[in-house]
PDB file of N, CA and C in Angstrom:
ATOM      1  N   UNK A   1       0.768  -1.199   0.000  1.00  0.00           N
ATOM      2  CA  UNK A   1       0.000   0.000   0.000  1.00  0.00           C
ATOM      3  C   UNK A   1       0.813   1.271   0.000  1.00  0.00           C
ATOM      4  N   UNK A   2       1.814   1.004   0.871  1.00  0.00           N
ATOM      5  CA  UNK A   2       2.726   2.759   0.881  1.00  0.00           C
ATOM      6  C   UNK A   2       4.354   2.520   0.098  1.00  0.00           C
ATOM      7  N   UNK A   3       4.731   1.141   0.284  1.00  0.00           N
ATOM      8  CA  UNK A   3       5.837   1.069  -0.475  1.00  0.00           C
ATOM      9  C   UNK A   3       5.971  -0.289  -1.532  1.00  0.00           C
ATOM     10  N   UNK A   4       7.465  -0.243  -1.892  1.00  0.00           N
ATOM     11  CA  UNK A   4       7.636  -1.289  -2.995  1.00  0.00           C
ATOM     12  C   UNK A   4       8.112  -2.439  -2.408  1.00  0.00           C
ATOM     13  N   UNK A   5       8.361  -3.477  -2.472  1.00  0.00           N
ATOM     14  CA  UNK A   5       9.145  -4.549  -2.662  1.00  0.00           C
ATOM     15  C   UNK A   5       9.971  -4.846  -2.766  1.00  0.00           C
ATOM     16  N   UNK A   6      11.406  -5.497  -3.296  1.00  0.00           N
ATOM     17  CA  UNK A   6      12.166  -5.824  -4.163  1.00  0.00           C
ATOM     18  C   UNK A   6      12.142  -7.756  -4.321  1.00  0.00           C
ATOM     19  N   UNK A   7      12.237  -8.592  -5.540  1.00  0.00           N
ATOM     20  CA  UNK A   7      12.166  -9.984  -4.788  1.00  0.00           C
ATOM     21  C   UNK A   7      12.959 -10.459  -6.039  1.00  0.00           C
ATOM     22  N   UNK A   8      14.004 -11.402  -5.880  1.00  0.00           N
ATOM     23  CA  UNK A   8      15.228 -11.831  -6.400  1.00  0.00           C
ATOM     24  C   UNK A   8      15.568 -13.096  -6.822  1.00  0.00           C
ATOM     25  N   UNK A   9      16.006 -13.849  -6.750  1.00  0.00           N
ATOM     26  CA  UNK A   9      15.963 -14.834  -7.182  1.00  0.00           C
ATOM     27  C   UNK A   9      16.058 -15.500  -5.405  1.00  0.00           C
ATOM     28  N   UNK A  10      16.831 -15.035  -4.666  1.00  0.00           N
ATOM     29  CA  UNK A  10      16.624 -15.290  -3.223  1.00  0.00           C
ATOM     30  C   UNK A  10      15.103 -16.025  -2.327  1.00  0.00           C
ATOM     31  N   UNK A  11      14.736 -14.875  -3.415  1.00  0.00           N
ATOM     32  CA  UNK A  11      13.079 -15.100  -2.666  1.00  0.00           C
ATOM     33  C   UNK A  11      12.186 -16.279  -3.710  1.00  0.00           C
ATOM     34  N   UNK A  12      12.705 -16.677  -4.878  1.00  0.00           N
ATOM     35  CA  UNK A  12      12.019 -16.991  -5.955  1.00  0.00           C
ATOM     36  C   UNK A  12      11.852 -17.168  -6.893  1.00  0.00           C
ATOM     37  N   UNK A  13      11.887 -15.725  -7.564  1.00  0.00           N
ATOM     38  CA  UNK A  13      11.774 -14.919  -8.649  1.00  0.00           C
ATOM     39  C   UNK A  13      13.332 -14.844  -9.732  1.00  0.00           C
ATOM     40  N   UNK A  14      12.863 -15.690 -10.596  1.00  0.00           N
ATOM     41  CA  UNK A  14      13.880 -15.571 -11.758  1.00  0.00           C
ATOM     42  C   UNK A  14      13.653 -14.713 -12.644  1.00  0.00           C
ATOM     43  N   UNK A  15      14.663 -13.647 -13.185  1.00  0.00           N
ATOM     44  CA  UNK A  15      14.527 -12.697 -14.384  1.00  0.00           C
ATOM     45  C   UNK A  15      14.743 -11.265 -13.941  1.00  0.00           C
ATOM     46  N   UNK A  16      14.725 -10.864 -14.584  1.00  0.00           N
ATOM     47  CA  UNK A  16      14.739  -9.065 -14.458  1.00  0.00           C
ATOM     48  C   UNK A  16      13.707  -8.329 -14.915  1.00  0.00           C
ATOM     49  N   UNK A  17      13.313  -8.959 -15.363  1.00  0.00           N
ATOM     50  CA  UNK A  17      12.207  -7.431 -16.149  1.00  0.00           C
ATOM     51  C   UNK A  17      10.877  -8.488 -16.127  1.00  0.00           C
ATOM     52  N   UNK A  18       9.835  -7.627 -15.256  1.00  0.00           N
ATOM     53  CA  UNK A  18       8.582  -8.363 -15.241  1.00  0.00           C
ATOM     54  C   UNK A  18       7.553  -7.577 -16.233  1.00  0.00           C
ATOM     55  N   UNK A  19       6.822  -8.247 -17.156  1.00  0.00           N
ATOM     56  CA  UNK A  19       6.034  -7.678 -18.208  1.00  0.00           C
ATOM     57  C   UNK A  19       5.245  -6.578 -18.062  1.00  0.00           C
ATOM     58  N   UNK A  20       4.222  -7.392 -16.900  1.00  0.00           N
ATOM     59  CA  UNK A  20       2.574  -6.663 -16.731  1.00  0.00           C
ATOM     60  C   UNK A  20       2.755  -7.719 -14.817  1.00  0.00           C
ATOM     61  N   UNK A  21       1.254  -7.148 -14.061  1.00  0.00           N
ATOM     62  CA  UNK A  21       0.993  -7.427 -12.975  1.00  0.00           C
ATOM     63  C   UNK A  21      -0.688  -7.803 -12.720  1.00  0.00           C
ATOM     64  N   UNK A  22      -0.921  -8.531 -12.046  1.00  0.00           N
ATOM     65  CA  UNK A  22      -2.272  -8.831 -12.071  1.00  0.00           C
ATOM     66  C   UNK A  22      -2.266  -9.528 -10.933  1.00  0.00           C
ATOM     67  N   UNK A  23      -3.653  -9.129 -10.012  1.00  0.00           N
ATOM     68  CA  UNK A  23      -4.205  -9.525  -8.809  1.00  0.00           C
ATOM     69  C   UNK A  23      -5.532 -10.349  -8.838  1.00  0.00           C
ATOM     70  N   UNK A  24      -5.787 -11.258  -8.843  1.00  0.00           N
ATOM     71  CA  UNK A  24      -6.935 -12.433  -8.995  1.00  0.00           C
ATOM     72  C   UNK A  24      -7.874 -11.727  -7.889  1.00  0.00           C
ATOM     73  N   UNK A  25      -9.155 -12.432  -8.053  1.00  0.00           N
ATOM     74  CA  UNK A  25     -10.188 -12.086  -7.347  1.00  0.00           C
ATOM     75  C   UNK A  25      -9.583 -13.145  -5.535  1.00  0.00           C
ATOM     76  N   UNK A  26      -8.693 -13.791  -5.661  1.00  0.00           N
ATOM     77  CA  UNK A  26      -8.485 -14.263  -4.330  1.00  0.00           C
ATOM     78  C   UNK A  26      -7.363 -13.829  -3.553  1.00  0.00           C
ATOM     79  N   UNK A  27      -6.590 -12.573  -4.677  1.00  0.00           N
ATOM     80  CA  UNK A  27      -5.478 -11.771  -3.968  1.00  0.00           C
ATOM     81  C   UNK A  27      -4.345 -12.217  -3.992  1.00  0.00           C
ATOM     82  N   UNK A  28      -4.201 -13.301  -5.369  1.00  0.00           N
ATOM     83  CA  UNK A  28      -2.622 -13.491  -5.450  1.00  0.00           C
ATOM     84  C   UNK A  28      -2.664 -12.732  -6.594  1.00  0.00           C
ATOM     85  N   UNK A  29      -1.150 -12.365  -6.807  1.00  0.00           N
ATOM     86  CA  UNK A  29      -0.725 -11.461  -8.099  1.00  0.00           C
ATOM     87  C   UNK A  29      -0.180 -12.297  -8.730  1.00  0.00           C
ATOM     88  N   UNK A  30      -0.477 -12.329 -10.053  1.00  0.00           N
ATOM     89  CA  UNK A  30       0.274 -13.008 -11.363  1.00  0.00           C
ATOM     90  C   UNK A  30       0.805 -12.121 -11.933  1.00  0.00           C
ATOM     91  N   UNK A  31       2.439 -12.660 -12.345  1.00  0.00           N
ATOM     92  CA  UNK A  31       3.090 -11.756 -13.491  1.00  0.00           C
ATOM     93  C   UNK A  31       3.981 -12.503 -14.317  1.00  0.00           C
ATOM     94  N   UNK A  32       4.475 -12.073 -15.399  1.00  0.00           N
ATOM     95  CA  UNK A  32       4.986 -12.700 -16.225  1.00  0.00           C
ATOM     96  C   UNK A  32       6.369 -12.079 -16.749  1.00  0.00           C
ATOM     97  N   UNK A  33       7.476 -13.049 -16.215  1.00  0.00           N
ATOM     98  CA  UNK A  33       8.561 -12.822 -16.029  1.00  0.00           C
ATOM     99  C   UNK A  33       9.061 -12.797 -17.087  1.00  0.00           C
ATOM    100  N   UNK A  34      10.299 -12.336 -17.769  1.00  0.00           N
ATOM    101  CA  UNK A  34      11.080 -12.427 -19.249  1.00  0.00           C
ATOM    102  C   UNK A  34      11.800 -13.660 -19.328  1.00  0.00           C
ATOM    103  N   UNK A  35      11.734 -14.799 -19.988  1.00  0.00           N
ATOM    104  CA  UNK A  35      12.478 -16.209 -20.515  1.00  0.00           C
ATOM    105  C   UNK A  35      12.099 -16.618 -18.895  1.00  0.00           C
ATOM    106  N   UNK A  36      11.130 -16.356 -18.016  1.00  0.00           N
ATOM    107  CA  UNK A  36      10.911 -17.415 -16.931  1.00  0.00           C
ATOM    108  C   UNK A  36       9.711 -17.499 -16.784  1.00  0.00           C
ATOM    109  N   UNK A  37       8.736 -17.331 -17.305  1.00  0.00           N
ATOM    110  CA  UNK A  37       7.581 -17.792 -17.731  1.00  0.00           C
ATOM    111  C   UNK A  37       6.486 -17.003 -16.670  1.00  0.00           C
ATOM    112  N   UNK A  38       5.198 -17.442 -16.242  1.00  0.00           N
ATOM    113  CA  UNK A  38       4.960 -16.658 -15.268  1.00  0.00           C
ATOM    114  C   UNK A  38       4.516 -17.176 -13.750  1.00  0.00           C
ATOM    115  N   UNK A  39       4.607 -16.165 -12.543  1.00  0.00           N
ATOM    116  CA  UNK A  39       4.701 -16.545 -11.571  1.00  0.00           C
ATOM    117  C   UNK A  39       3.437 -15.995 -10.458  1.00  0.00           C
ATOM    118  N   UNK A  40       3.218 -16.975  -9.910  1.00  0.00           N
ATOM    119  CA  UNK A  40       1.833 -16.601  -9.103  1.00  0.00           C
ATOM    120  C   UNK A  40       2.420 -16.322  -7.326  1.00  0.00           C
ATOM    121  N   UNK A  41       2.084 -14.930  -6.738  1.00  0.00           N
ATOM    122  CA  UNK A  41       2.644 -14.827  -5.278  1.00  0.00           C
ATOM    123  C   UNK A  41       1.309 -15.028  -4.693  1.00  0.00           C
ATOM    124  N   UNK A  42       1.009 -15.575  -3.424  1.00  0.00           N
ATOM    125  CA  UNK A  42       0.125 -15.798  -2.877  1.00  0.00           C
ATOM    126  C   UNK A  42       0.266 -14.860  -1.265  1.00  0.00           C
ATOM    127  N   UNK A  43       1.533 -14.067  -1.194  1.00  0.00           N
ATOM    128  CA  UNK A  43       1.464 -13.368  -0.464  1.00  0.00           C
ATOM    129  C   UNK A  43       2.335 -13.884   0.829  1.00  0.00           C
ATOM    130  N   UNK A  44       2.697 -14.900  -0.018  1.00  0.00           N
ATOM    131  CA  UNK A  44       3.765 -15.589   0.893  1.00  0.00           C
ATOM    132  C   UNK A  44       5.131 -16.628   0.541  1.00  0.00           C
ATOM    133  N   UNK A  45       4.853 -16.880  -0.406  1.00  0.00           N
ATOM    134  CA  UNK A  45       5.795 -17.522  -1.327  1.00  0.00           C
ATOM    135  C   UNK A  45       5.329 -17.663  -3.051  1.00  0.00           C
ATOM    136  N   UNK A  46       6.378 -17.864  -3.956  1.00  0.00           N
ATOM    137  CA  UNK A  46       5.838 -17.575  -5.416  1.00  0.00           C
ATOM    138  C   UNK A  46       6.363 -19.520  -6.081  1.00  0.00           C
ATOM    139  N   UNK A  47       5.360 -19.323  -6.964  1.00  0.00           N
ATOM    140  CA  UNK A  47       4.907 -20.540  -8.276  1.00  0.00           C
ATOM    141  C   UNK A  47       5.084 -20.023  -9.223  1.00  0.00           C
ATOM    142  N   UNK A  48       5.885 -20.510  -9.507  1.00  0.00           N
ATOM    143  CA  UNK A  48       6.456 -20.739 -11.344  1.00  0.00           C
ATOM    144  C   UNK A  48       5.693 -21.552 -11.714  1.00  0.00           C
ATOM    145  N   UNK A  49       5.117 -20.565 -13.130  1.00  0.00           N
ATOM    146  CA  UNK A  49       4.717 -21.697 -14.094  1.00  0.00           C
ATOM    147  C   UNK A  49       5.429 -21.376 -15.847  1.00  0.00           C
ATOM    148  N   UNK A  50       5.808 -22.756 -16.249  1.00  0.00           N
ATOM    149  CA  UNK A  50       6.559 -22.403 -17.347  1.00  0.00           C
ATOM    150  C   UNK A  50       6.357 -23.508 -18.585  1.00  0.00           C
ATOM    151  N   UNK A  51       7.324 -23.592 -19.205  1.00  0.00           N
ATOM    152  CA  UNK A  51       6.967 -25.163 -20.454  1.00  0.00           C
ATOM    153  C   UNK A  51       6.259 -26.330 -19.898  1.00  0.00           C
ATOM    154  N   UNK A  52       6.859 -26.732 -18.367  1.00  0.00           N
ATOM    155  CA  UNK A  52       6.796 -28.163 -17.964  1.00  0.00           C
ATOM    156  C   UNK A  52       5.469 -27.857 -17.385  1.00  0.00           C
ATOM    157  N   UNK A  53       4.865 -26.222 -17.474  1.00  0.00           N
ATOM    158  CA  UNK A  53       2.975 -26.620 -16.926  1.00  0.00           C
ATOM    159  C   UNK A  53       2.543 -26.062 -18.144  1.00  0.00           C
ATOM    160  N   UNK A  54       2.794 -26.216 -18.925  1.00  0.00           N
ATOM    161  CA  UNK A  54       2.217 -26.483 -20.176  1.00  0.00           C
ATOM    162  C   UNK A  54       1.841 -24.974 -21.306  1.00  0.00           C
ATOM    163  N   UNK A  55       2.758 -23.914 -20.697  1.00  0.00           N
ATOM    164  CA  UNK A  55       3.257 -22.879 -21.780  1.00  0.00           C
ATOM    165  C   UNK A  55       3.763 -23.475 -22.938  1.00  0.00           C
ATOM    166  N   UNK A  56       3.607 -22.309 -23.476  1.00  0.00           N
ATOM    167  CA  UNK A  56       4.745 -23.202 -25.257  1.00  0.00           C
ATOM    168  C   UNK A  56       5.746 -22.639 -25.529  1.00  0.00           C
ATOM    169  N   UNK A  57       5.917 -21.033 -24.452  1.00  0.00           N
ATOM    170  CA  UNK A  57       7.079 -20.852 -23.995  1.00  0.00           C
ATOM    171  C   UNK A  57       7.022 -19.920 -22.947  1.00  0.00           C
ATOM    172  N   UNK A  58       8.036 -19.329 -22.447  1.00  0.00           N
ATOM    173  CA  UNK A  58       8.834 -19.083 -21.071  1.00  0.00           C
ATOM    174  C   UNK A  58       8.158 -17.142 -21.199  1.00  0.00           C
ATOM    175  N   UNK A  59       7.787 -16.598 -22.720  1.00  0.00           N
ATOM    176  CA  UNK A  59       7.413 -15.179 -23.133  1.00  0.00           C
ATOM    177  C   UNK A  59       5.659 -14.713 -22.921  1.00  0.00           C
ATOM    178  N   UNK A  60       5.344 -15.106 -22.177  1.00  0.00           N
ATOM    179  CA  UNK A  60       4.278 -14.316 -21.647  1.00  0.00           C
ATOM    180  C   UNK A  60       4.657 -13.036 -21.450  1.00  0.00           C
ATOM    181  N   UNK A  61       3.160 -12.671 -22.132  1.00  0.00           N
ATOM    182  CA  UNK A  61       3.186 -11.252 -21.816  1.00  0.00           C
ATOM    183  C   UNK A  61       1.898 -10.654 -20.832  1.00  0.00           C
ATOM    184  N   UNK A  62       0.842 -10.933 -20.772  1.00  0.00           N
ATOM    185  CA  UNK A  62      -0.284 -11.063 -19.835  1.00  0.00           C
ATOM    186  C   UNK A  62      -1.241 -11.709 -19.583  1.00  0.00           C
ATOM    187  N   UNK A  63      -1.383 -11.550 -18.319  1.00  0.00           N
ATOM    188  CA  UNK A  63      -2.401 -11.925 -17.504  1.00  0.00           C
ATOM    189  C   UNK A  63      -3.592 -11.635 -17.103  1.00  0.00           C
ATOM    190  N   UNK A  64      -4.845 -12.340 -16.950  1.00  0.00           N
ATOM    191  CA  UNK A  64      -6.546 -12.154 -16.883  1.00  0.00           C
ATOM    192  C   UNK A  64      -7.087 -12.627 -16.585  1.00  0.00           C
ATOM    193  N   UNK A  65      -7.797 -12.411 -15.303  1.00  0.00           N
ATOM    194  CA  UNK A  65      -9.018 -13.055 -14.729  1.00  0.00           C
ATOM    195  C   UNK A  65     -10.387 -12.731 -15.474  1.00  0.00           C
ATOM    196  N   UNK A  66     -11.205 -13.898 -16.150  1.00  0.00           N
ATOM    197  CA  UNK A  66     -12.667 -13.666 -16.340  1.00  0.00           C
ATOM    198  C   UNK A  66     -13.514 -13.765 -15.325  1.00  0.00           C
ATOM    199  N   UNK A  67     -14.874 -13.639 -15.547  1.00  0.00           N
ATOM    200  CA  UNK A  67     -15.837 -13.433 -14.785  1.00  0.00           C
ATOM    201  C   UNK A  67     -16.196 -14.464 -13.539  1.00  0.00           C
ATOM    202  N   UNK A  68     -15.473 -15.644 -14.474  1.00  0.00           N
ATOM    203  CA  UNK A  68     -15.539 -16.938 -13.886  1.00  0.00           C
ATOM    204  C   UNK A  68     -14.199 -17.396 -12.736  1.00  0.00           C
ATOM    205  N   UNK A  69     -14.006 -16.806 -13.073  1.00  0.00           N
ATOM    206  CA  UNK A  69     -12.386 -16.882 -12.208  1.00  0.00           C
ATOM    207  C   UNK A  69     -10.739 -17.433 -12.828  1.00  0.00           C
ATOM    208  N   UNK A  70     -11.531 -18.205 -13.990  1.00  0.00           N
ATOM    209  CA  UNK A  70     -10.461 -18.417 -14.994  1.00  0.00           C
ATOM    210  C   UNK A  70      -9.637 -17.373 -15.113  1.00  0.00           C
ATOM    211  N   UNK A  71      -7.918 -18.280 -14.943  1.00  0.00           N
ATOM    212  CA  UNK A  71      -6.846 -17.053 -15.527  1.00  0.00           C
ATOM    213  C   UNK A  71      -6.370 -17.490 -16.643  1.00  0.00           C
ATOM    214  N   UNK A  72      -6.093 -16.723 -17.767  1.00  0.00           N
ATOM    215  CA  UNK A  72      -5.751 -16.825 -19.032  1.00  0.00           C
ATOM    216  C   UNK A  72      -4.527 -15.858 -18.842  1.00  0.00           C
ATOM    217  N   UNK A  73      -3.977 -16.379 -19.658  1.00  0.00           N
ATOM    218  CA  UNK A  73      -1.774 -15.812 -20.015  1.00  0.00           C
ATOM    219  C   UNK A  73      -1.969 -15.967 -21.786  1.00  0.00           C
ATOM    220  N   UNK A  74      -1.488 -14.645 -21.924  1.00  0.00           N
ATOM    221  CA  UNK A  74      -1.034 -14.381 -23.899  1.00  0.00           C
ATOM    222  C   UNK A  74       0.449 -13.932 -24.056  1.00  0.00           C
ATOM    223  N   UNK A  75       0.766 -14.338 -25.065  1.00  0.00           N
ATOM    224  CA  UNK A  75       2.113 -14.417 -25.459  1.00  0.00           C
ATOM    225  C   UNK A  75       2.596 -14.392 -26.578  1.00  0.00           C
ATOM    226  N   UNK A  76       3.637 -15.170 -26.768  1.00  0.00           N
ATOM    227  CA  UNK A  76       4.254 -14.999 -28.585  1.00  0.00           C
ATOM    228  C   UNK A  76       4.076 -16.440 -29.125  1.00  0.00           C
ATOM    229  N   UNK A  77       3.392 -17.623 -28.268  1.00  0.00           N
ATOM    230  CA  UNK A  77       2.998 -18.547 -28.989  1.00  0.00           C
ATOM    231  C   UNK A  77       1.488 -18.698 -28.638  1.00  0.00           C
ATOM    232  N   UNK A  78       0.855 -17.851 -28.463  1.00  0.00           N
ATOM    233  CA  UNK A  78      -0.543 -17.998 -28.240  1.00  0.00           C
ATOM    234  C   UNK A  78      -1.217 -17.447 -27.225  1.00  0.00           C
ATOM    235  N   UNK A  79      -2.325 -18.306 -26.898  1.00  0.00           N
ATOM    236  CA  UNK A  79      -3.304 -18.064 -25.590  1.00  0.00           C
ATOM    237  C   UNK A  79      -3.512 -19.223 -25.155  1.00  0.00           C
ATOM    238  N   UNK A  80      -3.596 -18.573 -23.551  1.00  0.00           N
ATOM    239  CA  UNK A  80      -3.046 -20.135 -22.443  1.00  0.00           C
ATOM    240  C   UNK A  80      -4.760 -20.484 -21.236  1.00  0.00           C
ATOM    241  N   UNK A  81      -4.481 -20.910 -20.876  1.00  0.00           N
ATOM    242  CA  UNK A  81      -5.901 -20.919 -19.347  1.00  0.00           C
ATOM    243  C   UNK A  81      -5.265 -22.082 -18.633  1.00  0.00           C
ATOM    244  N   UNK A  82      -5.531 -20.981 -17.411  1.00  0.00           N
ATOM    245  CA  UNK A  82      -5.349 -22.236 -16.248  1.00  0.00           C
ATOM    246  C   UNK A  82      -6.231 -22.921 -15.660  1.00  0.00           C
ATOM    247  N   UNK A  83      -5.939 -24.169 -15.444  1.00  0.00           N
ATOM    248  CA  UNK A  83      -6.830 -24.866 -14.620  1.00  0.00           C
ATOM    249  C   UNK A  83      -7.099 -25.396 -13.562  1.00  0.00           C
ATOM    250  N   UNK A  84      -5.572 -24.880 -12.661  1.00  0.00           N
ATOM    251  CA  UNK A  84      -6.006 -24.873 -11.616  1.00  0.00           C
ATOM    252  C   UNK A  84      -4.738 -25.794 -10.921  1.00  0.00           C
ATOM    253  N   UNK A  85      -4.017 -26.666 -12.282  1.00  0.00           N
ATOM    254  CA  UNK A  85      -2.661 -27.120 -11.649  1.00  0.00           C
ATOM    255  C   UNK A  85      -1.549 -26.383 -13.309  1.00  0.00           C
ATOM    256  N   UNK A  86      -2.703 -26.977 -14.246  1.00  0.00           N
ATOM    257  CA  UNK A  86      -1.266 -25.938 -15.325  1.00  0.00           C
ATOM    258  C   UNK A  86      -2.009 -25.263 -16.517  1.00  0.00           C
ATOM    259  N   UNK A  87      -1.135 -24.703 -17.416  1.00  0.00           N
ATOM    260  CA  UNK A  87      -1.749 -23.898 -18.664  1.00  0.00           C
ATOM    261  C   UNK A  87      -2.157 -25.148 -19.514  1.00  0.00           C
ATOM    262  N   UNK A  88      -3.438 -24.403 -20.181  1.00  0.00           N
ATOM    263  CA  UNK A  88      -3.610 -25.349 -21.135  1.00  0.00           C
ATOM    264  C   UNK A  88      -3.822 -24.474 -22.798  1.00  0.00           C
ATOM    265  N   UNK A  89      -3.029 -24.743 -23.571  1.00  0.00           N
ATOM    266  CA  UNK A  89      -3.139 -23.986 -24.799  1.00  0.00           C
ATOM    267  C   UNK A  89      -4.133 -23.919 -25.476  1.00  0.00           C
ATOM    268  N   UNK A  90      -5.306 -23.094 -26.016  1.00  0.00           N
ATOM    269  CA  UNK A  90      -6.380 -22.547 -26.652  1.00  0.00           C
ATOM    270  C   UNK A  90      -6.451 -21.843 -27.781  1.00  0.00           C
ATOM    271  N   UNK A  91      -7.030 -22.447 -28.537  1.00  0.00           N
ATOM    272  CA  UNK A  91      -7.122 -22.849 -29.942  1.00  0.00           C
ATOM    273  C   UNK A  91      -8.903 -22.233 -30.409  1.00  0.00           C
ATOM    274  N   UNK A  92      -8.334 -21.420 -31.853  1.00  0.00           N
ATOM    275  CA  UNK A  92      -9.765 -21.178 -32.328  1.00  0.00           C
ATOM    276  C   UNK A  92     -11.025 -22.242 -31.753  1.00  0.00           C
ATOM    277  N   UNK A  93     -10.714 -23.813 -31.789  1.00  0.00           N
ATOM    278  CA  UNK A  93     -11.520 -24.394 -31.265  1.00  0.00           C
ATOM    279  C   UNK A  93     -11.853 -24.674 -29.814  1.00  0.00           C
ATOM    280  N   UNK A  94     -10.899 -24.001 -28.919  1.00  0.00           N
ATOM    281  CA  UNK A  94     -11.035 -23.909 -27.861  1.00  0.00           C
ATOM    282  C   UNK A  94      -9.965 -24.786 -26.757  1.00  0.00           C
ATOM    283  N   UNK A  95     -10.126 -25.172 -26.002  1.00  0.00           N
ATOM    284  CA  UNK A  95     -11.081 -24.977 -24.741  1.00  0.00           C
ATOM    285  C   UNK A  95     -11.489 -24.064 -24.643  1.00  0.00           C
ATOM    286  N   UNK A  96     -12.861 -23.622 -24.298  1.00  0.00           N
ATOM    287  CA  UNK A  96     -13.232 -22.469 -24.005  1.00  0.00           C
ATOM    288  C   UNK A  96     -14.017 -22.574 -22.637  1.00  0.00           C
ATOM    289  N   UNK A  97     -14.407 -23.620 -22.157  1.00  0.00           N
ATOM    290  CA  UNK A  97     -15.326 -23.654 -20.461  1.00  0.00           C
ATOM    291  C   UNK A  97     -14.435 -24.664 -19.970  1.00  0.00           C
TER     292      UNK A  97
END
């Protein structure tokens, strides 16, 4: 609320330059790190998510909560949704629910 942060690889956080920032309706922040894909803080420790949860790569650029609570991640190989353990890639045909 009155100041910043700083968080390092010490704490977590791989990369230098974070894209964009986003706060879910349950108050963790998602952001999306440069070549480290993106990372969810829960306000107490941070989750990486990257290729091995099912990005297609590490370049996210943002993050979005819908109405539903679904978070969706866009990037330079597409559009992603989570489900709750990893991304799942979305396709004109979908997944879409």
């Amino acid at each position: 609320g009155t100041s910043f942060a700083h968080f390092s690889t010490q704490e977590g956080v791989n990369g230098t330059e974070a894209w964009s920032l986003y706060e879910d309706k349950s108050g963790n922040v998602w952001f999306p790190v440069e070549h480290s894909g993106v990372y969810r803080y829960d306000g107490k420790s941070f989750t990486n998510f990257h290729r091995k949860q099912g990005l297609a790569s590490d370049a996210v650029q943002c993050i979005y909560e819908d109405r539903e609570g679904r978070i969706w991640a866009g990037g330079v190989f597409g559009l992603f949704r989570y489900d709750g353990k990893s991304f799942v890639s979305v396709t004109r045909k979908g997944p879409w629910h």
